[in-house]
Protein backbone atom coordinates (compact mmCIF):
# COMPACT_ATOMS: atom_id res chain seq x y z
CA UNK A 1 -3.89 -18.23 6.41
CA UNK A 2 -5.11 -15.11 4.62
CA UNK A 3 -5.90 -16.12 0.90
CA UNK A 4 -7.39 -13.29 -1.02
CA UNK A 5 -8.17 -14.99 -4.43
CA UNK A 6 -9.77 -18.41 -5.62
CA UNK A 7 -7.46 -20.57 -7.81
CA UNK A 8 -8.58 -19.08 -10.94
CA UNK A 9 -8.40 -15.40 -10.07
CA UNK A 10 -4.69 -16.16 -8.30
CA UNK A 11 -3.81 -17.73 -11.37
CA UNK A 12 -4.88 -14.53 -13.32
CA UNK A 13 -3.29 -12.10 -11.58
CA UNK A 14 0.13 -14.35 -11.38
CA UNK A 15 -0.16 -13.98 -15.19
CA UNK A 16 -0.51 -10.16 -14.69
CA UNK A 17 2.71 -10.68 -12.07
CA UNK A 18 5.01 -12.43 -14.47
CA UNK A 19 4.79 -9.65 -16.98
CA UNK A 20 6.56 -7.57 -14.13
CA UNK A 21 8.83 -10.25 -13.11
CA UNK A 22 12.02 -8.24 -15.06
CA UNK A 23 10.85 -5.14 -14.17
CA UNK A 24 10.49 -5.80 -10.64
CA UNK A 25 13.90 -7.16 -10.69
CA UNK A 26 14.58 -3.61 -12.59
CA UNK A 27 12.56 -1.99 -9.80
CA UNK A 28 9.72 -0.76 -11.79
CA UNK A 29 6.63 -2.10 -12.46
CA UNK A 30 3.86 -2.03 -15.40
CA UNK A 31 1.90 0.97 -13.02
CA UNK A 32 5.18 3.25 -14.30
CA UNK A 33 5.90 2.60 -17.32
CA UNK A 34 3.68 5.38 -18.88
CA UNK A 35 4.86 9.22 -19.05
CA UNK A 36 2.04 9.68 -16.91
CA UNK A 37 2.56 11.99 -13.80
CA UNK A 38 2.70 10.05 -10.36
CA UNK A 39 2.22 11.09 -6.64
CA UNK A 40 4.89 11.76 -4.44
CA UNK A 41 5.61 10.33 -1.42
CA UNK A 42 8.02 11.69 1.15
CA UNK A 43 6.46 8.67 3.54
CA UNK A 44 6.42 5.19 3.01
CA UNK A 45 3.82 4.30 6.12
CA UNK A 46 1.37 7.25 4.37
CA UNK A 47 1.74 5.82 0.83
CA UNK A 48 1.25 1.97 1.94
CA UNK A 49 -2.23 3.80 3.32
CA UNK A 50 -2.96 5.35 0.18
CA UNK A 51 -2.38 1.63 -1.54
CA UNK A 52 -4.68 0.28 0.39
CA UNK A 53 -7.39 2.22 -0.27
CA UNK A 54 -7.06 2.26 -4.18
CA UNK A 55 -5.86 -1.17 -4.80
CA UNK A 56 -7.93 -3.38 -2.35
CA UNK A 57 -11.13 -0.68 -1.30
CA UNK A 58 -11.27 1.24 -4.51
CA UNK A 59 -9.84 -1.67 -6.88
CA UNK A 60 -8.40 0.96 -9.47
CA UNK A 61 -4.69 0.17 -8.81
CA UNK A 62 -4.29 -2.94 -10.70
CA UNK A 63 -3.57 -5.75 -10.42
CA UNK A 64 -4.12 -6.61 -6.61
CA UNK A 65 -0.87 -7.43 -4.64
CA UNK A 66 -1.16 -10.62 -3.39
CA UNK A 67 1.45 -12.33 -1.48
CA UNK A 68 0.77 -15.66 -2.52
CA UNK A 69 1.15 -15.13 -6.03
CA UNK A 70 4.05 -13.04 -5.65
CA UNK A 71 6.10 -16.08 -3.64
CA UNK A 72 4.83 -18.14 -6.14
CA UNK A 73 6.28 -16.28 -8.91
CA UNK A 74 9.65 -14.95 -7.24
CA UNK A 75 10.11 -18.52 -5.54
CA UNK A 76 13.94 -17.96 -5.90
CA UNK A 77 13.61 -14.93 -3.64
CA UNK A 78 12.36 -17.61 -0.61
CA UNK A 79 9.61 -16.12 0.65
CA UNK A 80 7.76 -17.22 3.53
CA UNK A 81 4.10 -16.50 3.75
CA UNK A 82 3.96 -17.20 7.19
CA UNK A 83 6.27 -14.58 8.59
CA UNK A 84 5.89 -12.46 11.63
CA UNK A 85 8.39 -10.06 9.97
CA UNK A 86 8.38 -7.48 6.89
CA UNK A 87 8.61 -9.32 3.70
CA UNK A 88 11.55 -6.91 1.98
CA UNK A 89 11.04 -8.14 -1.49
CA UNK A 90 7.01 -7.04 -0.76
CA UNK A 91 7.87 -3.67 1.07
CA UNK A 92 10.57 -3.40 -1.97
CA UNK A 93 7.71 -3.59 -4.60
CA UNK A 94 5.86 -1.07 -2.80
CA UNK A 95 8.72 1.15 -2.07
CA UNK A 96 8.83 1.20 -5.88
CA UNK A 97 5.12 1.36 -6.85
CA UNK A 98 4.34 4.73 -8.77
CA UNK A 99 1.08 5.65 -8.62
CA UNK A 100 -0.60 7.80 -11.58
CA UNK A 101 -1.71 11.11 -9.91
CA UNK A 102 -5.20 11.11 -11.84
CA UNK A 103 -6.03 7.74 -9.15
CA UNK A 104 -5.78 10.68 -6.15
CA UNK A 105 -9.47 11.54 -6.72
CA UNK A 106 -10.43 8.22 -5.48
CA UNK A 107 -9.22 8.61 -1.95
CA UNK A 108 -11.98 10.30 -0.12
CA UNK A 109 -11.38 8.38 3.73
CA UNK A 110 -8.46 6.73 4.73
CA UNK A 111 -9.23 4.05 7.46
CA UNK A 112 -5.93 2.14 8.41
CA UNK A 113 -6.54 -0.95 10.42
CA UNK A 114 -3.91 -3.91 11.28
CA UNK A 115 -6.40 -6.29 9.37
CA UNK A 116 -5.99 -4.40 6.16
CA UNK A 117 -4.83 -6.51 3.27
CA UNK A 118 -1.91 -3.80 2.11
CA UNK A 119 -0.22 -5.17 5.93
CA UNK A 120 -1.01 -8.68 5.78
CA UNK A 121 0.81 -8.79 1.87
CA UNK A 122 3.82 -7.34 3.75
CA UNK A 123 3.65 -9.35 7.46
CA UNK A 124 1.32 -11.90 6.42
CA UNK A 125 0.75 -12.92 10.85
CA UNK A 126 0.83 -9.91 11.97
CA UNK A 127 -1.41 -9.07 15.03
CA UNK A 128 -1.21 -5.32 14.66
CA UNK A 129 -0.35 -4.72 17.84
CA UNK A 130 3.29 -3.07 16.69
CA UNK A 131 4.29 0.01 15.17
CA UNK A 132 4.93 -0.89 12.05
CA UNK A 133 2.75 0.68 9.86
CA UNK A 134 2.03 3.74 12.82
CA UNK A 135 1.65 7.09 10.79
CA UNK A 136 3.89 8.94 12.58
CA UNK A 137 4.73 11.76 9.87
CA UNK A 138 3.44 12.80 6.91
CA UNK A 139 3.34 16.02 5.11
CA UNK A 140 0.95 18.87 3.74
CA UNK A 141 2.03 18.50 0.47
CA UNK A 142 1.67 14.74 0.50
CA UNK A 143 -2.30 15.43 1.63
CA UNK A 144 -2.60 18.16 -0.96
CA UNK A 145 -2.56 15.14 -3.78
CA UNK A 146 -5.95 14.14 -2.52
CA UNK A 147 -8.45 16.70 -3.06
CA UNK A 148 -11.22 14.90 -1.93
CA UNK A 149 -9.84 13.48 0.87
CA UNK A 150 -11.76 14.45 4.01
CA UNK A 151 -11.69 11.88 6.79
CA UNK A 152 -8.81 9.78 7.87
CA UNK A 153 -8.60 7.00 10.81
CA UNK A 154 -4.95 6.57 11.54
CA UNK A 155 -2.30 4.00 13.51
CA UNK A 156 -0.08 6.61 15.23
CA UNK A 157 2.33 6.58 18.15
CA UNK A 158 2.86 10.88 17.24
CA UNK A 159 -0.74 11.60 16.68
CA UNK A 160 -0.97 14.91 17.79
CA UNK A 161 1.79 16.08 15.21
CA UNK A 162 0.18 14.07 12.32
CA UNK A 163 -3.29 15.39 13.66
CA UNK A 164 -1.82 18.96 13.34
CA UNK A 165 -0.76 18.42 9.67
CA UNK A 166 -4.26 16.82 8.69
CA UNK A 167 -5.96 19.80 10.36
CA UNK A 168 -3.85 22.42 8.29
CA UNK A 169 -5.07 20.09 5.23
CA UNK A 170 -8.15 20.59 6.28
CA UNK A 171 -8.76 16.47 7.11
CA UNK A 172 -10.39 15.35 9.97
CA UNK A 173 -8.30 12.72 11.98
CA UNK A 174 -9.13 10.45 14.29
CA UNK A 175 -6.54 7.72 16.05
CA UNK A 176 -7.41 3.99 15.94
């Protein structure tokens, strides 16, 4: 239902993929493999967030995710693109994903939706209508990464405890 790339670029970025394929099995990825520093995360639901905005808005976390390609290319791991659930081996790859800390300038608005791509790579139907991706806690040191963060537009079932946190930041917050 949701297909990102044409043929050629899918078949581009599957190239990129199976360059990863043993490190993904390792549970790294080509992202990490530098001594770079990376962010830190003490929150999956606020670093999926953060991947959305610098791999599909700001396009400097390459390459893409894409779903597709990534069934294609772990087809032993049976993935079905037309789930209503979590994909693990997606939400694994994620889980795993370090980012380099110099991309944290890039973030300047975080505006989660349920039609963003980072959610329909993991639950390729989903309606958004869950929790599954609410923002329900994140930390001041997590927002201290992003310097030039100043606006965020959350999913959140605890907002006025995440609001607090954003204030202290000094990041306006606003619930979906």
């Amino acid at each position: 239902m949701f297909r990102f790339f044409k043929k050629k670029t899918a078949k581009n970025h599957t190239s990129d993929l199976q360059g990863n394929t043993k490190s993904f099995e390792e549970g790294s990825n080509k992202t990490n493999q530098t001594d770079q520093e990376f962010l830190h995360f003490d929150h999956l639901n606020f670093k999926l967030a953060i991947i959305q905005v610098l791999m599909y808005e700001e396009e400097v976390l390459k390459p893409a995710f894409d779903i597709f390609d990534f069934a294609e290319e772990f087809s032993y791991l049976d993935i079905d693109t037309e789930s209503m659930e979590i994909i693990q081996p997606a939400l694994d790859y994620f889980e795993k994903l370090q980012i380099p800390k110099e991309y944290a300038q890039h973030v300047q608005e975080i505006d989660m939706d349920g039609g963003n791509e980072i959610y329909m790579n993991l639950i390729p139907q989903w309606d958004g209508e869950d929790d599954s991706f609410d923002l329900n806690e994140v930390s001041e040191e997590e927002l201290k990464q992003f310097p030039n963060l100043e606006e965020a537009t959350i999913m959140s079932s605890n907002f006025e405890q995440v609001k607090a946190v954003f204030e202290e930041a000094g990041i306006a917050v606003d619930l979906l």
